[in-house]
N, C-alpha and C. Protein backbone atom coordinates (compact mmCIF):
# COMPACT_ATOMS: atom_id res chain seq x y z
N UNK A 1 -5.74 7.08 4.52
CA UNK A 1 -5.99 5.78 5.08
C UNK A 1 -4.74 4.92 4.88
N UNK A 2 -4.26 4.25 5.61
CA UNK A 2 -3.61 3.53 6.15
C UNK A 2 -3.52 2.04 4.62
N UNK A 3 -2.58 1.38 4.61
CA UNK A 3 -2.86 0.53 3.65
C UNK A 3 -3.25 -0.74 4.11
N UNK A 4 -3.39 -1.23 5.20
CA UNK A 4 -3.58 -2.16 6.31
C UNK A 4 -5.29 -1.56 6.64
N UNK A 5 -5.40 -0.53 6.83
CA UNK A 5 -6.89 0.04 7.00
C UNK A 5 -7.47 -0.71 5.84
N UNK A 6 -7.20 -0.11 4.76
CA UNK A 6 -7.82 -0.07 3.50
C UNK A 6 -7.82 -2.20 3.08
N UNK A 7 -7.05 -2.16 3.29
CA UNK A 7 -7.01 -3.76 2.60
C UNK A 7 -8.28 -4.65 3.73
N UNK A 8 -8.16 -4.57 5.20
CA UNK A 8 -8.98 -4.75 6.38
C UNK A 8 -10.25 -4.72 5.70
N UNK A 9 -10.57 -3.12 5.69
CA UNK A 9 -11.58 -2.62 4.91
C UNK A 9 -12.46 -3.28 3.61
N UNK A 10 -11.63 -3.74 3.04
CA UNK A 10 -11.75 -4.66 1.54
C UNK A 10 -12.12 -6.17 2.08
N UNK A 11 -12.02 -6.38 2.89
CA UNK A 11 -11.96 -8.09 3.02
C UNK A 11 -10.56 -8.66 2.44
N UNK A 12 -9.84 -8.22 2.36
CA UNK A 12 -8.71 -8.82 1.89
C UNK A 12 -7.35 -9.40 2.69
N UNK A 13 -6.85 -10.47 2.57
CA UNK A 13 -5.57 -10.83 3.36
C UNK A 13 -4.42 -10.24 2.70
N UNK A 14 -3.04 -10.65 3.00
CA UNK A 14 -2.43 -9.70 2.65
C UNK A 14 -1.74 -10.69 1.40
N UNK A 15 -2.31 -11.73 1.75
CA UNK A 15 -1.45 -13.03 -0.02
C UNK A 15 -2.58 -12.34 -1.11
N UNK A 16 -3.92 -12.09 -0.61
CA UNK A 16 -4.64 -11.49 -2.00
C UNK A 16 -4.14 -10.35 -2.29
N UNK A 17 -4.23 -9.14 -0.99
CA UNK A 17 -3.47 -8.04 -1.65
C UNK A 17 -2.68 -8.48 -2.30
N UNK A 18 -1.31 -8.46 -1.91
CA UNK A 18 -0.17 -9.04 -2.79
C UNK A 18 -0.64 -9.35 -4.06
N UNK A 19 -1.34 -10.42 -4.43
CA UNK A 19 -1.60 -10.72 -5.69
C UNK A 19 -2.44 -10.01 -6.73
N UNK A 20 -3.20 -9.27 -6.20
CA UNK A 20 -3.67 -7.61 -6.90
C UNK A 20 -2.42 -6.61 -7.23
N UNK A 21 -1.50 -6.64 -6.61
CA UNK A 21 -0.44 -5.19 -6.54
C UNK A 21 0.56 -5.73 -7.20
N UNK A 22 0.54 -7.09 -7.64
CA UNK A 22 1.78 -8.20 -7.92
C UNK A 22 3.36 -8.14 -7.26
N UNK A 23 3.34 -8.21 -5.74
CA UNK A 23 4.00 -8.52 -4.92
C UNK A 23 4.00 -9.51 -4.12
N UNK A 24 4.86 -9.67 -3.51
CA UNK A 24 4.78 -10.92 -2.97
C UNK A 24 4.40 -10.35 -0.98
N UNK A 25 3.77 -11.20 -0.92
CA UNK A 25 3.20 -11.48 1.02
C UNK A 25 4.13 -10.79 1.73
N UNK A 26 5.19 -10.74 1.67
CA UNK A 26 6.21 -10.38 2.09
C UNK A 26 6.59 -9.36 2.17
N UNK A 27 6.04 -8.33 0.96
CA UNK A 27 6.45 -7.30 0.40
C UNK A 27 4.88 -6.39 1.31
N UNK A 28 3.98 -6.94 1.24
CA UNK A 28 3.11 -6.33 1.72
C UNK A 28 3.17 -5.95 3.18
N UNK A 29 3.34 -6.93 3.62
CA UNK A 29 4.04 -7.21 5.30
C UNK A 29 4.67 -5.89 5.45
N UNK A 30 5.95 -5.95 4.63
CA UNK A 30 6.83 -4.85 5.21
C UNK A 30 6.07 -3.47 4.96
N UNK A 31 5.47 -3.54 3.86
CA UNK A 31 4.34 -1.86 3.62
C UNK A 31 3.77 -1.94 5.07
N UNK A 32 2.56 -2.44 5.22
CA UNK A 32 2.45 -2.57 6.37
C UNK A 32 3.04 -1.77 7.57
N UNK A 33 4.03 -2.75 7.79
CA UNK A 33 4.01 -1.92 8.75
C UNK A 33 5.47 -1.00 8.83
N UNK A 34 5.62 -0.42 7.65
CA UNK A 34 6.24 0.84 7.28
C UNK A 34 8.02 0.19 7.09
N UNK A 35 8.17 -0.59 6.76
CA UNK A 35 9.88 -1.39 7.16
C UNK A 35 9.96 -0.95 5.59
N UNK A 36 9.60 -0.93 4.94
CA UNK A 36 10.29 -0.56 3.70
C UNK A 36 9.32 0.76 2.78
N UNK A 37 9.75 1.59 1.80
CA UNK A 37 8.57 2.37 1.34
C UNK A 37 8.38 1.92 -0.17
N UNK A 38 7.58 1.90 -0.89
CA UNK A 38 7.30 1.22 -2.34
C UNK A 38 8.25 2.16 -3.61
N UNK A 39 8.13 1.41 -4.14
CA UNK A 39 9.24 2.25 -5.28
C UNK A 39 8.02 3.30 -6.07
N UNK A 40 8.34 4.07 -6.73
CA UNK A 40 7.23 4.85 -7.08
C UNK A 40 6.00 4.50 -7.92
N UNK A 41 6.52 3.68 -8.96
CA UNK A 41 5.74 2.70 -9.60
C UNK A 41 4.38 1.97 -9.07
N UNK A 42 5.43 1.50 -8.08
CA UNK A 42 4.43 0.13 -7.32
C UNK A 42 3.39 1.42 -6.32
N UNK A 43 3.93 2.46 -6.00
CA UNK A 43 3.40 3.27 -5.03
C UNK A 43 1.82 3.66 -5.84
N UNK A 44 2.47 4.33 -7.32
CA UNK A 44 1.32 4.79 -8.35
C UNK A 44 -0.04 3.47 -8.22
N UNK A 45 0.81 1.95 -8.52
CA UNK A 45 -0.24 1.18 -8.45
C UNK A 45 -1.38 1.03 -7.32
N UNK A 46 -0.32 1.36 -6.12
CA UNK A 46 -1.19 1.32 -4.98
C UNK A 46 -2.18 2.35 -4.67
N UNK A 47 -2.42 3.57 -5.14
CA UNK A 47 -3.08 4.69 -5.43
C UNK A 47 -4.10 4.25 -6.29
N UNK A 48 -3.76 3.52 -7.07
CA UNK A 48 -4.52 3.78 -8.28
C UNK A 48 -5.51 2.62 -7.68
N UNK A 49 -4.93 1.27 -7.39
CA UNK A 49 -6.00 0.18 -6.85
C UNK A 49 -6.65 0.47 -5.92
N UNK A 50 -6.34 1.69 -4.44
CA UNK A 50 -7.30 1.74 -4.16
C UNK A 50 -8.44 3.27 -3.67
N UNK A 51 -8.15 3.26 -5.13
CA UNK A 51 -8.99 4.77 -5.82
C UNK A 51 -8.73 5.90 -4.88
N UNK A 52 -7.46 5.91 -4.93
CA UNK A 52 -7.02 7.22 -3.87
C UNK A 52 -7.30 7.10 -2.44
N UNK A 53 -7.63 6.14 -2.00
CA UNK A 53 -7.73 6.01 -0.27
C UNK A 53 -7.00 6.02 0.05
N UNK A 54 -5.58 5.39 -0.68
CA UNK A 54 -3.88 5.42 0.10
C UNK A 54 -3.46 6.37 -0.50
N UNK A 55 -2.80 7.10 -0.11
CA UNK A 55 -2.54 8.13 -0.50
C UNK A 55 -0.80 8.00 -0.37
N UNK A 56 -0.26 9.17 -1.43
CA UNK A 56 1.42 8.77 -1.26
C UNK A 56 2.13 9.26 0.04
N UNK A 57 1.17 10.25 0.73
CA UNK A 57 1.49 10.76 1.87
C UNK A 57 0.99 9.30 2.95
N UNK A 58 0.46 8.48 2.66
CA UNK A 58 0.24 7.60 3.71
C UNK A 58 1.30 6.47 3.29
N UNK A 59 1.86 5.91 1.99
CA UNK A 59 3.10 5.38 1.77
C UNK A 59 4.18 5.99 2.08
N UNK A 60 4.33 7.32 2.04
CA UNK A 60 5.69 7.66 2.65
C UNK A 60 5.94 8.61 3.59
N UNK A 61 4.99 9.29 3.98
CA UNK A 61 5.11 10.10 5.24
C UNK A 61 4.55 11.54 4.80
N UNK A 62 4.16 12.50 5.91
CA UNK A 62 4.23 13.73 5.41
C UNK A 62 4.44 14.44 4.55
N UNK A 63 5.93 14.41 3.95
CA UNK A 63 7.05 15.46 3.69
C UNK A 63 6.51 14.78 1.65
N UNK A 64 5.75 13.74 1.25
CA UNK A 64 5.44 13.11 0.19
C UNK A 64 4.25 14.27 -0.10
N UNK A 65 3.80 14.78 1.00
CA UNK A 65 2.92 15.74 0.22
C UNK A 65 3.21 16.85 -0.37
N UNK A 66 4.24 17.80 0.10
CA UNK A 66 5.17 19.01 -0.56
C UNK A 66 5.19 19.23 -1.37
């Protein structure tokens, strides 16, 4: 799932995301819609907040599953 799916999904905007993942609006934006990829850290957090629905293959592409 998509991280834009998943947050949709949640009822959430993307200033709350953000403030769950402790990033800024901005930062979410670009996840979104793929302009930047999360550092691994922040990636783990994003996995972990939303109990494996995002998956690292959906933060970084395919080739993250290998």
């Amino acid at each position: 799932m998509k991280l834009r799916e998943w947050r949709e999904k949640m009822g959430l905007s993307q200033r709350e995301l953000a403030e769950r993942l402790g990033l800024t609006h901005g930062a979410v934006y670009q996840l979104e819609k793929g302009l930047i990829h999360p550092k691994a850290e922040t990636a783990q957090h994003i996995v972990a907040e939303t109990n494996k629905e995002v998956s690292y293959e959906d933060l970084y592409g395919p080739k993250a599953a290998a």
